[in-house]
Protein backbone atom coordinates (compact mmCIF):
# COMPACT_ATOMS: atom_id res chain seq x y z
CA UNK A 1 45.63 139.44 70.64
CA UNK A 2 44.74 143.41 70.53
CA UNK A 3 47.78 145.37 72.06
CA UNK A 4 46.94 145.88 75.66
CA UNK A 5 47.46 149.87 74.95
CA UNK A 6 44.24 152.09 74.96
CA UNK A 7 44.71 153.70 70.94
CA UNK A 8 44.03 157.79 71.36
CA UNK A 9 40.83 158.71 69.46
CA UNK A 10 41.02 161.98 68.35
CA UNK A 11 38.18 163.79 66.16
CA UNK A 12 38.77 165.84 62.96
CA UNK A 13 37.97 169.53 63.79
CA UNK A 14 37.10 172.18 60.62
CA UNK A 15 38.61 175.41 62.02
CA UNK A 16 38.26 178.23 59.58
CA UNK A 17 41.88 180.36 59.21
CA UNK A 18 42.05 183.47 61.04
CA UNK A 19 41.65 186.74 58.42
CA UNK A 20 44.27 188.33 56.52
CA UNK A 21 46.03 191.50 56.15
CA UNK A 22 44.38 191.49 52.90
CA UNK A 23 41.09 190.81 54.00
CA UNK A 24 40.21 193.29 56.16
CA UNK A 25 38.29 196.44 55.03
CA UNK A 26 40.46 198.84 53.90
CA UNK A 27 39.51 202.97 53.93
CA UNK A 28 38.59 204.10 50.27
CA UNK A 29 41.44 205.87 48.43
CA UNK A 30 39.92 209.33 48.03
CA UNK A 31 40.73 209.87 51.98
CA UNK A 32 43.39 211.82 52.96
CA UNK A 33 46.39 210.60 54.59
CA UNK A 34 47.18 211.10 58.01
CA UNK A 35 50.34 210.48 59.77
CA UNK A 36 47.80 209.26 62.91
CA UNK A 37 47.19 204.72 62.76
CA UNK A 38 43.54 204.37 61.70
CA UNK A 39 41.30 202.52 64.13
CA UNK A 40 39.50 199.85 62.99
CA UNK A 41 35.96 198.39 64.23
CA UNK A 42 35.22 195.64 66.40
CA UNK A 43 36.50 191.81 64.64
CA UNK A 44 33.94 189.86 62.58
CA UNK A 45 32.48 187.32 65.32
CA UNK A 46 33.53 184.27 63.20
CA UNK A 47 37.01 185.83 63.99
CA UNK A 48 36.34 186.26 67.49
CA UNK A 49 34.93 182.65 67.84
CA UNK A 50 38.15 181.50 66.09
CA UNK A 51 40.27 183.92 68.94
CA UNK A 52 38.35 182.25 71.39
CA UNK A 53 38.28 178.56 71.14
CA UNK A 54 41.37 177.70 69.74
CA UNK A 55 43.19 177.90 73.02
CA UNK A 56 40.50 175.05 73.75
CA UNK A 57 42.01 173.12 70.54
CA UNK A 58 45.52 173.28 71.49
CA UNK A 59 44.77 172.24 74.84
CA UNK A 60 43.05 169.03 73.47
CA UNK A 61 45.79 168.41 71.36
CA UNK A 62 48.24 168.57 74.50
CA UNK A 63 46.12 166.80 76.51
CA UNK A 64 45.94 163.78 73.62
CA UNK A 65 49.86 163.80 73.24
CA UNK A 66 51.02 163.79 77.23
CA UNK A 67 48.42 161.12 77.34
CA UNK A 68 50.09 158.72 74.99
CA UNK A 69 53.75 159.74 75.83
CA UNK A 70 52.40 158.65 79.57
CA UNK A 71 50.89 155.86 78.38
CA UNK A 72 53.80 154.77 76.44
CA UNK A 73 56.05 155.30 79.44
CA UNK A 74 53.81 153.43 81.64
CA UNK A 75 54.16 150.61 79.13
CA UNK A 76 57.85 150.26 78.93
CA UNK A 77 57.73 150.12 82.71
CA UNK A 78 55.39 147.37 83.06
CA UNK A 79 57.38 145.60 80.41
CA UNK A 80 61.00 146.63 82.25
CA UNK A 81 59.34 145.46 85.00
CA UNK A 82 57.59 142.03 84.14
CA UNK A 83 60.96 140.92 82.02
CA UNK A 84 62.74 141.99 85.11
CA UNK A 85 61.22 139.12 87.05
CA UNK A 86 62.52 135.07 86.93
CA UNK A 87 60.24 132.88 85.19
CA UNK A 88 58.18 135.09 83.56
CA UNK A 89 57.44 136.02 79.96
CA UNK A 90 58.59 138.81 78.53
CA UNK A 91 55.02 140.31 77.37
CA UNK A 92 53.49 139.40 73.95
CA UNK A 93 52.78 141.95 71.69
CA UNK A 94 50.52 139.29 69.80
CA UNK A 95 49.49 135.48 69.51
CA UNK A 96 53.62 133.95 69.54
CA UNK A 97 54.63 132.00 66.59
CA UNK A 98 57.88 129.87 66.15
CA UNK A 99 60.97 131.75 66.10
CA UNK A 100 63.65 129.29 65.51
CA UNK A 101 64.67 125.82 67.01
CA UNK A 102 67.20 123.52 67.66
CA UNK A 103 68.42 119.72 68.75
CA UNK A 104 67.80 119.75 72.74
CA UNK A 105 66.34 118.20 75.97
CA UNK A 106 63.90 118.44 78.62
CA UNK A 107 66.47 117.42 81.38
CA UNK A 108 67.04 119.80 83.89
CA UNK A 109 70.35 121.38 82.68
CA UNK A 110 70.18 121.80 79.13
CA UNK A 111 69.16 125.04 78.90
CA UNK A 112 69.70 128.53 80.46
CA UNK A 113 69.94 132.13 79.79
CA UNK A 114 73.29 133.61 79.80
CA UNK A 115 74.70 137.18 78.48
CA UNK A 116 71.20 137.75 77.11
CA UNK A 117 71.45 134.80 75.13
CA UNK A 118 69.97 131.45 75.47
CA UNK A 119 72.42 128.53 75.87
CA UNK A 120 71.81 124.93 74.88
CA UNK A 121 74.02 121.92 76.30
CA UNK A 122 73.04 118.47 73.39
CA UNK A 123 74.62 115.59 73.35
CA UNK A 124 75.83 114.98 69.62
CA UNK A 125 77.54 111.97 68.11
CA UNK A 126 81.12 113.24 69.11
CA UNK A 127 80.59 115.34 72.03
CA UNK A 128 78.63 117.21 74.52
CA UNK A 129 78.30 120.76 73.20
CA UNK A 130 77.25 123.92 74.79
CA UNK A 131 75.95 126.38 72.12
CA UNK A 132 75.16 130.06 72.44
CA UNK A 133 71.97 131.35 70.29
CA UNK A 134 70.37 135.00 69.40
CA UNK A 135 67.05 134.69 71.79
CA UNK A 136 65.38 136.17 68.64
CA UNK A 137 66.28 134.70 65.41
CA UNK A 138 68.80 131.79 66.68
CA UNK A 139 71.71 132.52 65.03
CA UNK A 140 74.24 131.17 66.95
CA UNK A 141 77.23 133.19 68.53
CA UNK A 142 79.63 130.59 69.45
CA UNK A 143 79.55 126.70 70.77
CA UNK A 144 82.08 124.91 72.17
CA UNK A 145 82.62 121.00 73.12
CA UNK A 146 82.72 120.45 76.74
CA UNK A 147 83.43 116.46 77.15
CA UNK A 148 83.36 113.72 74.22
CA UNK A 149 80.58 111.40 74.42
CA UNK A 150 81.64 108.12 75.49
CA UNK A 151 83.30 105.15 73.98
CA UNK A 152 82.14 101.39 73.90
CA UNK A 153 83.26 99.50 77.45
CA UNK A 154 82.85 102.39 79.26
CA UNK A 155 79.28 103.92 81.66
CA UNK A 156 77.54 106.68 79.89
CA UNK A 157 79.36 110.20 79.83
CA UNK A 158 76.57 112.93 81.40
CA UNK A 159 76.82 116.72 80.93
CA UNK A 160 74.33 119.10 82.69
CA UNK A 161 75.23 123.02 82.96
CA UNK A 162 73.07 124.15 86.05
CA UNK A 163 71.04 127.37 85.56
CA UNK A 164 69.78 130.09 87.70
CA UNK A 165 66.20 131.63 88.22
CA UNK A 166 67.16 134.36 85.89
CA UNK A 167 69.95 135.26 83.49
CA UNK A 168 73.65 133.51 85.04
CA UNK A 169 75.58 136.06 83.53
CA UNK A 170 79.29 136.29 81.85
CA UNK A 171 79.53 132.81 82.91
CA UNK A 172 78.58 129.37 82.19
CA UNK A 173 79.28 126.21 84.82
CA UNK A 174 79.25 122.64 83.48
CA UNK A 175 79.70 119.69 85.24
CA UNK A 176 80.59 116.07 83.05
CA UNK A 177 80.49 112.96 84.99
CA UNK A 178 83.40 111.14 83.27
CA UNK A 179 82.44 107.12 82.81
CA UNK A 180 84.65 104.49 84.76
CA UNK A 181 85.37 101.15 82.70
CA UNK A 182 83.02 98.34 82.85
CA UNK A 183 85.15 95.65 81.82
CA UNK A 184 88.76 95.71 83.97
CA UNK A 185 90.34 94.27 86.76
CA UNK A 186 89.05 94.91 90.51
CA UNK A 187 90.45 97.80 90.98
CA UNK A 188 89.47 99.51 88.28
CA UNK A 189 86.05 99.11 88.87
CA UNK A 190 86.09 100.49 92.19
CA UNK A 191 87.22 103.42 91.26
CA UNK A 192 85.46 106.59 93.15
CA UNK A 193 83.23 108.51 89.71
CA UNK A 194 85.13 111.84 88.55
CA UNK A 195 83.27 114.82 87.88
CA UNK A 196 84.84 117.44 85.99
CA UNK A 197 83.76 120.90 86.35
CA UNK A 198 84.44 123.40 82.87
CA UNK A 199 83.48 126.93 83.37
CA UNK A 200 82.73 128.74 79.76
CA UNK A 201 82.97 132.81 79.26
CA UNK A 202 79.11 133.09 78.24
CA UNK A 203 80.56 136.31 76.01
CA UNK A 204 82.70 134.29 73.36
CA UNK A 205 82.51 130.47 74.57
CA UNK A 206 86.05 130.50 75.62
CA UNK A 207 86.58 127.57 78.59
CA UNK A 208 88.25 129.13 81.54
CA UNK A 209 90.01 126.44 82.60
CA UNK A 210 88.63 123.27 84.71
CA UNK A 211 88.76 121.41 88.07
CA UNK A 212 87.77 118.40 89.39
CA UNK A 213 85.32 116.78 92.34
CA UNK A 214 86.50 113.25 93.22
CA UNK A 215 83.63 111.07 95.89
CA UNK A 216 80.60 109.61 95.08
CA UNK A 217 78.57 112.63 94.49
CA UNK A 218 74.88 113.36 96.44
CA UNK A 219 74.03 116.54 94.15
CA UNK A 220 75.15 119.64 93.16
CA UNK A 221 73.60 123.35 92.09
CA UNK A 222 74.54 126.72 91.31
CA UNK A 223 74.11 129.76 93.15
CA UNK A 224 75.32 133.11 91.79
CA UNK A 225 79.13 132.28 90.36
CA UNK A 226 79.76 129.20 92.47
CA UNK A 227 78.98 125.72 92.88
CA UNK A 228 77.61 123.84 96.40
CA UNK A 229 78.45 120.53 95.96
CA UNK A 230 77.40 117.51 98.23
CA UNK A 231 79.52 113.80 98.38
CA UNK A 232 79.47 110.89 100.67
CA UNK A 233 82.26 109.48 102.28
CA UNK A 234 83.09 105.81 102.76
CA UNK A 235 80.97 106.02 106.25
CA UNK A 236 78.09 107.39 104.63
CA UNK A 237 79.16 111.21 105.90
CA UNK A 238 77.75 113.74 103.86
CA UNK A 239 80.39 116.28 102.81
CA UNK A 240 79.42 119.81 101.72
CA UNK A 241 80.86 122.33 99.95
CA UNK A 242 80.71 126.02 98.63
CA UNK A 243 83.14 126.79 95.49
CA UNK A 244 84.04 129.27 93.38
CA UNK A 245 83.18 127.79 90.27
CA UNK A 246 85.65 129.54 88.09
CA UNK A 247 88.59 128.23 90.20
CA UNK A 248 87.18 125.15 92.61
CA UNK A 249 88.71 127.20 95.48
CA UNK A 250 86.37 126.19 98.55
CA UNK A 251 84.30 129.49 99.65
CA UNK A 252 83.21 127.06 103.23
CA UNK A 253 83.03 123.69 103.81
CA UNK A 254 81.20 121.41 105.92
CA UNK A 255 80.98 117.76 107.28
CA UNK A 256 78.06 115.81 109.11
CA UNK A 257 78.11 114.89 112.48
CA UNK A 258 75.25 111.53 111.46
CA UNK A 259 75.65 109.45 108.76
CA UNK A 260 73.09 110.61 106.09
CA UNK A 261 73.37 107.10 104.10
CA UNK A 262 72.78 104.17 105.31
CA UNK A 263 71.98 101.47 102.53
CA UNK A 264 71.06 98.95 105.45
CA UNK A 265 68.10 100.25 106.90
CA UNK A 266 67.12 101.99 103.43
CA UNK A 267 68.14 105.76 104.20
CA UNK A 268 69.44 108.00 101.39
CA UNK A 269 70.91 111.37 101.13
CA UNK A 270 69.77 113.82 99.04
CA UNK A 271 70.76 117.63 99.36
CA UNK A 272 68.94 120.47 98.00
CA UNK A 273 69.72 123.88 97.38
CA UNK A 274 67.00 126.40 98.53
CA UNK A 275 68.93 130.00 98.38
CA UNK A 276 69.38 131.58 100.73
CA UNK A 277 68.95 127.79 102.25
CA UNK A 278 70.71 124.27 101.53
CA UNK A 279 69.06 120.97 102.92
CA UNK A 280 70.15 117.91 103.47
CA UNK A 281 68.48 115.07 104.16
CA UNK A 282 69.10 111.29 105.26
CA UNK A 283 70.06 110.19 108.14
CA UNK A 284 68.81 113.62 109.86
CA UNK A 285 67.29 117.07 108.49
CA UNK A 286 70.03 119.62 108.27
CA UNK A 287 68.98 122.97 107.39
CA UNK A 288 72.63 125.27 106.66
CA UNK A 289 72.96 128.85 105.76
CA UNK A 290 73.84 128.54 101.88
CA UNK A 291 76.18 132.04 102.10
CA UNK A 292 78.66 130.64 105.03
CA UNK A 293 77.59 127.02 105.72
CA UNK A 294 76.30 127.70 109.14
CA UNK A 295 73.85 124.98 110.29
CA UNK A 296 70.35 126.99 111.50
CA UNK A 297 68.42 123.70 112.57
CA UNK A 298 68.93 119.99 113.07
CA UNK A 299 65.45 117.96 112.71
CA UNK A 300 65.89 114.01 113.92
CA UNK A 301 65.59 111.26 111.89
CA UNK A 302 62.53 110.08 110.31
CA UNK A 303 60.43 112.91 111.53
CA UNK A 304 59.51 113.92 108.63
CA UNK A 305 60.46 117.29 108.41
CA UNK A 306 60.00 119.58 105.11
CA UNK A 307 61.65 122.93 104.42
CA UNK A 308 60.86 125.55 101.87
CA UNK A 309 62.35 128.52 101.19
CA UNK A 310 60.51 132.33 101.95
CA UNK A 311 62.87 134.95 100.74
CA UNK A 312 65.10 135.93 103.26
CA UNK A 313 63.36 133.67 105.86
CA UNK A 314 61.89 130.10 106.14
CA UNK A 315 59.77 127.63 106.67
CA UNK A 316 59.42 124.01 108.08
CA UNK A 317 56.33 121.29 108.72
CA UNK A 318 56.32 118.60 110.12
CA UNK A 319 53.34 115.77 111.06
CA UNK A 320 54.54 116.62 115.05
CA UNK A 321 54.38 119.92 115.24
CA UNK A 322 53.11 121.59 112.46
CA UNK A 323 54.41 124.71 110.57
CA UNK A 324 57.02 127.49 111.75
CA UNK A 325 57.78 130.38 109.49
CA UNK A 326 61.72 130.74 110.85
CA UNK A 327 63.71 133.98 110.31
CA UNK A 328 67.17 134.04 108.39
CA UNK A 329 68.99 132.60 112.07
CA UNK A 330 66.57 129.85 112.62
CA UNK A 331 64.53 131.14 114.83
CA UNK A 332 60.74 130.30 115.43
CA UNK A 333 58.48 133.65 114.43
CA UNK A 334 54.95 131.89 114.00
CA UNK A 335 52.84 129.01 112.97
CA UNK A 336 51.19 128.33 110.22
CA UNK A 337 49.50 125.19 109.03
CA UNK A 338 51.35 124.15 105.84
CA UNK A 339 54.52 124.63 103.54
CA UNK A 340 54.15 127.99 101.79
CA UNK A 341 53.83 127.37 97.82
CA UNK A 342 57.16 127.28 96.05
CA UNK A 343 56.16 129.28 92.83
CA UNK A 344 58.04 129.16 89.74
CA UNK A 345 57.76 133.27 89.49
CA UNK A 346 57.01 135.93 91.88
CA UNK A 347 56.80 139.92 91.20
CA UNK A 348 56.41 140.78 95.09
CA UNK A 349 52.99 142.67 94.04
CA UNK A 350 51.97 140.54 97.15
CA UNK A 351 55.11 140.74 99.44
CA UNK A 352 53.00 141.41 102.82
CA UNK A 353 51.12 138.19 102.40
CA UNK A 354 52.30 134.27 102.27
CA UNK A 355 51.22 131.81 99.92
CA UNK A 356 50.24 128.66 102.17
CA UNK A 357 49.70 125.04 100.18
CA UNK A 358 47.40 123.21 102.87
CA UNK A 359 46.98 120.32 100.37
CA UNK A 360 42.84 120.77 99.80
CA UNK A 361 42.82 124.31 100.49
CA UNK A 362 45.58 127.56 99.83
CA UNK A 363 45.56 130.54 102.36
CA UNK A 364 46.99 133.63 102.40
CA UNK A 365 48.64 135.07 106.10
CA UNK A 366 50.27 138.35 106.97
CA UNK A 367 53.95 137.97 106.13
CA UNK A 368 54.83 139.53 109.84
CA UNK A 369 52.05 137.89 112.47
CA UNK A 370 51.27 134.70 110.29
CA UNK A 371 47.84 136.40 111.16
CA UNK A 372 45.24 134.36 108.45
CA UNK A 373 43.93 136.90 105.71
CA UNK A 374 41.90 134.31 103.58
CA UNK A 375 41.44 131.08 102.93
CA UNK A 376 39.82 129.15 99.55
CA UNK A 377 39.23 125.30 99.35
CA UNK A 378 40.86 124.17 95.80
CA UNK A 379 42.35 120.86 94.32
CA UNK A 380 44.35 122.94 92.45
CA UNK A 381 48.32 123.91 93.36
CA UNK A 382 49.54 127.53 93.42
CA UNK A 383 51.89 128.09 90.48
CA UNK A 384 53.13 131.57 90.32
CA UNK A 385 52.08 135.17 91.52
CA UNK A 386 51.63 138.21 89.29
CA UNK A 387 50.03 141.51 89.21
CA UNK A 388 48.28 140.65 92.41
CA UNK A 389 47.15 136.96 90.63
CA UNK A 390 47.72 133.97 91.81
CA UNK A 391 47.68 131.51 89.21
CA UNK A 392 46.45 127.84 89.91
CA UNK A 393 46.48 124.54 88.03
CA UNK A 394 45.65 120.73 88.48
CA UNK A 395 44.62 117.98 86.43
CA UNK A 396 42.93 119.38 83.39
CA UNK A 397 42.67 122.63 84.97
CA UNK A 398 44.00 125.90 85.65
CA UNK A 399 42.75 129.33 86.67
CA UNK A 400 43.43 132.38 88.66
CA UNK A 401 42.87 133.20 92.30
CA UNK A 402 42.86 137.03 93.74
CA UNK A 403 45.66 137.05 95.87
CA UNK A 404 44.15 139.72 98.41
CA UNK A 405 40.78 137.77 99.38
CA UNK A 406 41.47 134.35 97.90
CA UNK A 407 38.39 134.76 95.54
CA UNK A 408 38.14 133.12 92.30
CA UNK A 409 38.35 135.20 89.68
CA UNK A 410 38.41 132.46 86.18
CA UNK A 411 39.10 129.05 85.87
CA UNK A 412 39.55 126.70 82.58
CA UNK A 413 38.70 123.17 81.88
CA UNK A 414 41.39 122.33 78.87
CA UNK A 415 39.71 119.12 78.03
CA UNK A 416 42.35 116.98 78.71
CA UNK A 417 45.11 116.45 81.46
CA UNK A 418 48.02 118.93 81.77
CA UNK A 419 51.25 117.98 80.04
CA UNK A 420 52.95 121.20 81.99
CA UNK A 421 52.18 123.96 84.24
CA UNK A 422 51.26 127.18 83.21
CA UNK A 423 53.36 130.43 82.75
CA UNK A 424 52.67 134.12 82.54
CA UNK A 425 53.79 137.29 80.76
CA UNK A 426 52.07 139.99 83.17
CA UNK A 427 48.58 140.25 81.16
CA UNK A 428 47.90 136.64 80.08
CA UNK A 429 47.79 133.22 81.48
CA UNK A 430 49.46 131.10 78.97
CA UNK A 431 48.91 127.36 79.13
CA UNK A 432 47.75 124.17 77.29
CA UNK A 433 45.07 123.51 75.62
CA UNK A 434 43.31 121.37 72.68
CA UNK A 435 42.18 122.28 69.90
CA UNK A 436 38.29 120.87 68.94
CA UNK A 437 40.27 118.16 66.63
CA UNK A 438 41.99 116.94 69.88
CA UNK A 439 45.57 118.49 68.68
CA UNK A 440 47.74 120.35 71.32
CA UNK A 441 47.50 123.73 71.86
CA UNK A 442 49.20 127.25 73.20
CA UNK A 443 46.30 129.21 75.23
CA UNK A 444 46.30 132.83 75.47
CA UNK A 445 44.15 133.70 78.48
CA UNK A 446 43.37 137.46 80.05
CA UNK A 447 45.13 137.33 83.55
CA UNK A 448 42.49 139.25 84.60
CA UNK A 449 39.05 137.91 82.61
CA UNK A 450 40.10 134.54 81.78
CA UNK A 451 38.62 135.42 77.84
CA UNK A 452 41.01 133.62 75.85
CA UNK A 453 42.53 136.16 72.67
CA UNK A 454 44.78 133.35 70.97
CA UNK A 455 45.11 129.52 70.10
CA UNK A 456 48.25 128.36 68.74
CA UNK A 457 49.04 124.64 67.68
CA UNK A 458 52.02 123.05 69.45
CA UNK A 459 53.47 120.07 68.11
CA UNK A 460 53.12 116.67 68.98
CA UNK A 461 54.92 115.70 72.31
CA UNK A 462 55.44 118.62 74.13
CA UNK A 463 56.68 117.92 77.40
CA UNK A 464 57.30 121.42 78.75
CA UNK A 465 57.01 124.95 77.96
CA UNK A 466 59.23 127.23 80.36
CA UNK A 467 60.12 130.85 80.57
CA UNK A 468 63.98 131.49 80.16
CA UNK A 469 65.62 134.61 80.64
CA UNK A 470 61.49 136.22 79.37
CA UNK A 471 61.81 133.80 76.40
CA UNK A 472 58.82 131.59 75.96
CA UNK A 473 60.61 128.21 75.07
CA UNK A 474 58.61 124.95 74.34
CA UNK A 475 60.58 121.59 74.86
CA UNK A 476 59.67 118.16 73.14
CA UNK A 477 61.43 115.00 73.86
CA UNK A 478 64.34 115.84 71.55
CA UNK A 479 63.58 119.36 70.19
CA UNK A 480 63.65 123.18 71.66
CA UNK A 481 61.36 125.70 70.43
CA UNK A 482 61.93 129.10 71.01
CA UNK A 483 58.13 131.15 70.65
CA UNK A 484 57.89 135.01 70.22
């Protein structure tokens, strides 16, 4: 695509040099000397032309150069500023093409950005090994095995090193599920499962140790250097805790009041971890404060209740009782009708307004009354917000809404349904598409026009393309392919 930079035009200008010494008129030689200067006549007017208007030139000149150091400088901020932001692109200087690649998954898990790099977790033939790479050319920095892979008479071994939105830092978390035996005596087979926990310096691969989480385990996630980590007792109690992940030393710790599994009447826990939020579900809806455990509301059981995360606050709906945006304690601020849209990036260029998903139609309401600013009717779900942009998709479409009015400003039929959601690097949509042979494609679309400034093929199978750590990463069945 044409760099998104306006190019400086500047003009050729003929300016005739000033006069010499040497060429002005000189007094004939006959004359007598005087001690006394000479006074000479008025300047030639080219000469005064010359004396006047170049000030004019060198202003121009000025003028052209503080325009592009500006410009430049107003680049590297919007570029700071976009690669600043989880899940989006780093911006494209042209149409991507295939950096490097590698063996790797599209389980959640598998990869992450770490140190700058970008860190892959494959299962080989010997072990499960967690591999640092250069985002740029791939050469890799270190790897080390985390768990062998399992042997015959025993479950399936599982690795998964949980990621953050953005970059984790100087350290990577991985959690292996270590297999019990399938063919022993009783008690063998009743043993609880054993997950062990290996934290890895993300600088030099080194393991820092590792602990352990005995109980049949509900779910787990990451947030900043520690690890909240949900199992069920023997009564179906849900027990959750916050640890460091470094040492397994528990931050907080709590333990339901209900029973949040019941097998009998078909009730299952689940726990999910919504900073600054963690919910659990089951046998109740238990909404805790993910930096001290706190509980900030208790909804009953089967009513239905859905929480979603809004910054600092949040929100809840329910089919009695509609929407409440809550603040950070759990209190009630206002209604709204629907969840607001979890999107996969955000740069705040919208922070006084919500996002609402009302299923046939997205709104936007003031952030601070719930007061309703717009409303659009679309079949299409809100994906991410950028540059005042909210991007849409659905089926075998996706476009972009203006996320002050709600107006539509492009949408795109691809042809064909979408194998993943669309992402963004700040000045393009980029999504799927097919190519007039029916192949898969890589779209290039203006955010702001829709007019689409590059096609590249994607091969067969692609099952997602993300954006990790501003790295535009497309993920097959077995293979990870790093764009740029």
């Amino acid at each position: 695509m044409a760099d998104r930079r306006p190019a400086a035009r500047m003009q050729l200008v003929e300016v005739e040099d000033a006069p010499t010494a040497a060429a002005l008129p000189r007094p004939p030689d006959d004359l007598p000397r005087h001690d006394a200067a000479v006074t000479q006549g008025p300047p030639r007017p080219r000469a005064r032309l010359l004396r006047r208007w170049w000030p004019v030139a060198a202003v121009v000149v000025l003028v052209v150069v503080v325009s592009g150091v500006v410009s430049a400088a107003r680049d590297r901020a919007f570029v700071a500023r976009i690669a600043a932001v989880p899940g989006l692109v780093r911006p494209l200087d042209a149409a991507p093409e295939p950096l490097w690649e590698t063996r790797g998954s599209t389980l959640p898990g598998t990869i992450l950005a770490a140190d700058g790099a970008l860190v892959v977790l494959e299962g080989g033939d010997r072990a499960w090994t967690v591999t640092s790479h250069d985002p740029t050319s791939g050469e890799r920095r270190w790897a080390v095995d985390v768990a062998p892979v399992s042997r015959a008479g025993f479950e399936a071994t599982a690795a998964v090193c949980p990621p953050l939105r953005g970059d984790v830092g100087e350290l990577v978390v991985c959690l292996v599920r270590h297999p019990r035996v399938l063919y022993s005596d009783e008690a063998s087979i009743q043993e609880m499962p054993r997950i062990m926990v290996v934290p890895v310096s993300a600088q030099d691969g080194e393991r820092l140790g590792e602990w352990q989480v005995r109980g049949e385990l509900v779910a787990f996630d990451r947030v900043e250097d520690d690890l909240v980590i949900g199992t069920l007792d023997a009564e179906g109690r849900m027990t959750v805790q916050r640890r460091d992940a470094r040492t397994g030393d528990v931050v907080w710790s709590v333990v339901t009041s209900v029973v949040m599994n019941d097998p009998v009447i078909s009730v299952a826990a689940t726990m999910r971890v919504l900073p600054p939020l963690v919910v659990l579900d089951g046998g109740a809806t238990i909404v805790l404060d993910v930096d001290d455990g706190s509980t900030l509301m208790t909804g009953p059981r089967f009513g239905g209740l859905q929480v979603a995360a809004l910054g600092d606050r949040f929100a809840t709906w329910a089919p009695v009782g509609g929407g409440r945006v809550h603040d950070a304690d759990g209190t009630a601020l206002f209604e709204v009708a629907g969840l607001p849209a979890q999107l996969s990036a955000d740069d705040g260029s919208e922070a006084g307004t919500i996002i609402v998903d009302e299923g046939s139609q997205v709104s936007g309401v003031d952030a601070a009354s719930g007061a309703p600013r717009w409303r659009t009717p679309s079949s299409l779900d809100p994906r991410l917000l950028v540059s005042g942009r909210l991007v849409m998709s659905g089926a075998d479409r996706y476009g972009v809404l203006d996320a002050t009015d709600g107006s539509t400003v492009w949408d795109v039929d691809t042809g064909d349904v979408l194998a993943w959601d669309p992402v963004s690097d700040g000045t393009l949509v980029i999504g799927p598409g097919t190519s007039p042979d029916g192949s898969p494609e890589l779209w290039g679309l203006g955010l702001e026009d829709g007019v689409r400034y590059w096609a590249v093929p994607l091969p067969e199978g692609v099952r997602r393309v993300d954006a990790v750590g501003g790295h535009l990463v497309v993920r097959t069945e077995s293979d990870l392919i790093v764009y740029g």
